[in-house]
C-alpha atoms as a PDB file:
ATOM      1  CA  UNK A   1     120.964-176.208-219.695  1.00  0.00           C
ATOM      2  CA  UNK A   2     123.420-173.536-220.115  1.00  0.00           C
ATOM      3  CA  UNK A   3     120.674-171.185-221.161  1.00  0.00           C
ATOM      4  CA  UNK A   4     119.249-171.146-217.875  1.00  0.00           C
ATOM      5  CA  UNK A   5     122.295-171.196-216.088  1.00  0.00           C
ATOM      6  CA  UNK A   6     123.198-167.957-218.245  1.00  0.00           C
ATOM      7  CA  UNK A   7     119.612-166.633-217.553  1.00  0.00           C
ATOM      8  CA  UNK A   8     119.976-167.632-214.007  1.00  0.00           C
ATOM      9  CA  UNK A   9     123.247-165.162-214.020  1.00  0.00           C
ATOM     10  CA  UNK A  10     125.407-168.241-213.033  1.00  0.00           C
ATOM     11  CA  UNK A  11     127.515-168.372-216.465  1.00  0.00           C
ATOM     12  CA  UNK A  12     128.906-165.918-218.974  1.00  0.00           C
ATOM     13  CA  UNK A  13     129.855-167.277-222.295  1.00  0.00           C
ATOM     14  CA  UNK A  14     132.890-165.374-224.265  1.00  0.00           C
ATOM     15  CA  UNK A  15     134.441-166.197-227.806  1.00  0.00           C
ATOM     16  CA  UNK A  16     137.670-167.255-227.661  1.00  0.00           C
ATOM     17  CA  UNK A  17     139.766-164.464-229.600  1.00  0.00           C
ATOM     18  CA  UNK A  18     142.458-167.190-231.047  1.00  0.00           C
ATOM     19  CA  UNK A  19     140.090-169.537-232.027  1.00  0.00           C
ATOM     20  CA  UNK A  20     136.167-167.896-233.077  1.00  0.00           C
ATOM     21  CA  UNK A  21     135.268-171.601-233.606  1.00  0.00           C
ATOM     22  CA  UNK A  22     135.214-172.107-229.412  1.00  0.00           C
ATOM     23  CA  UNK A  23     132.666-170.187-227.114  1.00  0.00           C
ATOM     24  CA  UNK A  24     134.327-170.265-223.509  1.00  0.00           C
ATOM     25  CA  UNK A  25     132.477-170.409-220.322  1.00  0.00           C
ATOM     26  CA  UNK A  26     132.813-168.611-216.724  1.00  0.00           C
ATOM     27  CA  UNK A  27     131.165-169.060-213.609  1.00  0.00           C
ATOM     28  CA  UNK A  28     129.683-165.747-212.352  1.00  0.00           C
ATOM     29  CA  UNK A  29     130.292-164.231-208.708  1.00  0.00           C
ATOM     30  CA  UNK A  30     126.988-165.374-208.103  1.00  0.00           C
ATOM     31  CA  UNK A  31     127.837-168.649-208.723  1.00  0.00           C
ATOM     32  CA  UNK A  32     131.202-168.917-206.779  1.00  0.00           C
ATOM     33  CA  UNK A  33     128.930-167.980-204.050  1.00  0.00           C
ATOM     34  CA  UNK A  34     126.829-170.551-204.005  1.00  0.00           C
ATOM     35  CA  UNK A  35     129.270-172.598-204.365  1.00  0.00           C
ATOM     36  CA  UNK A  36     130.545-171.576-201.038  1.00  0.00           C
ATOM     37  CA  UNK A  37     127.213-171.949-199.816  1.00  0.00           C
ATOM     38  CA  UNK A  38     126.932-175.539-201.421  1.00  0.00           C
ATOM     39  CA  UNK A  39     129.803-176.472-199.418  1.00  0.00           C
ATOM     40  CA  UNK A  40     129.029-175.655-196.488  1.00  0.00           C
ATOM     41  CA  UNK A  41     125.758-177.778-196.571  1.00  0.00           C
ATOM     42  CA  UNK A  42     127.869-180.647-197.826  1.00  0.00           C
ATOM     43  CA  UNK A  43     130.099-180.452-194.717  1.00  0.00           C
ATOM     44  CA  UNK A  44     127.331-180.500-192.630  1.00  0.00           C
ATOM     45  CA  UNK A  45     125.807-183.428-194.094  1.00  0.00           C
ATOM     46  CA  UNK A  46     129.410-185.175-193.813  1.00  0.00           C
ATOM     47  CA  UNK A  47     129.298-184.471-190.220  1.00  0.00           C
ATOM     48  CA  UNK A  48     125.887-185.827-189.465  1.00  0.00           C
ATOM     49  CA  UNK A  49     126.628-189.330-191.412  1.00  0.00           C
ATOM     50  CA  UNK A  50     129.683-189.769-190.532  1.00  0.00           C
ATOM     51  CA  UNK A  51     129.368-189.387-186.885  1.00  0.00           C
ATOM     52  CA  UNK A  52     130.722-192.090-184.864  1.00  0.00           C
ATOM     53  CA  UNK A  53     133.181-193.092-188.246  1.00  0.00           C
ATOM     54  CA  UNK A  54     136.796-192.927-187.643  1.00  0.00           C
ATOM     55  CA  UNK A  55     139.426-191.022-190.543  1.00  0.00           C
ATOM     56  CA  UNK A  56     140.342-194.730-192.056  1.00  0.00           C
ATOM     57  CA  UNK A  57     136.521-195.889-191.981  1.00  0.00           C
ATOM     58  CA  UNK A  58     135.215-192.510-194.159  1.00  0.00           C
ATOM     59  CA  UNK A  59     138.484-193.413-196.476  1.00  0.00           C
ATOM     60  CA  UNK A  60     137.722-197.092-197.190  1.00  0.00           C
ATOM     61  CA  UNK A  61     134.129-196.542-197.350  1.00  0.00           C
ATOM     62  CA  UNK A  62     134.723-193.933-200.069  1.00  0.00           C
ATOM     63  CA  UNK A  63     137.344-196.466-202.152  1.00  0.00           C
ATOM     64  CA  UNK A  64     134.676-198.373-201.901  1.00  0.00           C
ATOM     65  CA  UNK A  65     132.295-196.156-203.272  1.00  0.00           C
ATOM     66  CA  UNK A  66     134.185-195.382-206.285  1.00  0.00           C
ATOM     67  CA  UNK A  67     135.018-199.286-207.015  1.00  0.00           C
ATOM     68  CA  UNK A  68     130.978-199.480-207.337  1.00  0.00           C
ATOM     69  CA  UNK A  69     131.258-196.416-209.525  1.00  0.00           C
ATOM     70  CA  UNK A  70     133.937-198.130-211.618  1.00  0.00           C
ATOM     71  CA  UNK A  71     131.860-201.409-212.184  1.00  0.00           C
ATOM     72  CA  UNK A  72     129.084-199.512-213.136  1.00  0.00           C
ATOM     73  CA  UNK A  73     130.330-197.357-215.515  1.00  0.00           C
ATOM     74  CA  UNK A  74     132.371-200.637-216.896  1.00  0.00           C
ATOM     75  CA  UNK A  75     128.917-202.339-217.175  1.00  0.00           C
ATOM     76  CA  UNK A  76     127.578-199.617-219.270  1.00  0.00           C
ATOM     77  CA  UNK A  77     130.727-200.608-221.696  1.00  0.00           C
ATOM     78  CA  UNK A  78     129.699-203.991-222.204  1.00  0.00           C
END
């Protein structure tokens, strides 16, 4: 995966001078801006199903959200 994302021009990869064991990775311009681009689609998405939620109704349904997340990475621990 980080082949293509270094192909894709989205990485770089750079040895770490103190320690040559460690290969360290940076996001590219390219990818900070599609990031920007990413979140701008995800805000727009917010607004269209969350319309008609109130501030406290997006924040509990979001706790909520992660409690499921929690019980189902606990269940994987069983």
């Amino acid at each position: 995966m980080l082949e293509r994302m270094e192909k894709s021009g989205l990485i770089r990869r750079e040895q770490d001078q103190q320690d040559k064991r460690k290969t360290l990775l940076y996001l590219t311009e390219k990818a900070h801006k599609l990031k920007v681009d990413y979140d701008d689609v995800s805000a727009g998405m917010g607004r269209i199903y969350y319309k008609g939620f109130s501030e406290n109704e997006i924040v509990q349904f979001e706790s909520y959200l992660e409690r499921i997340q929690k019980n189902l990475e606990g269940w994987r621990e069983e």
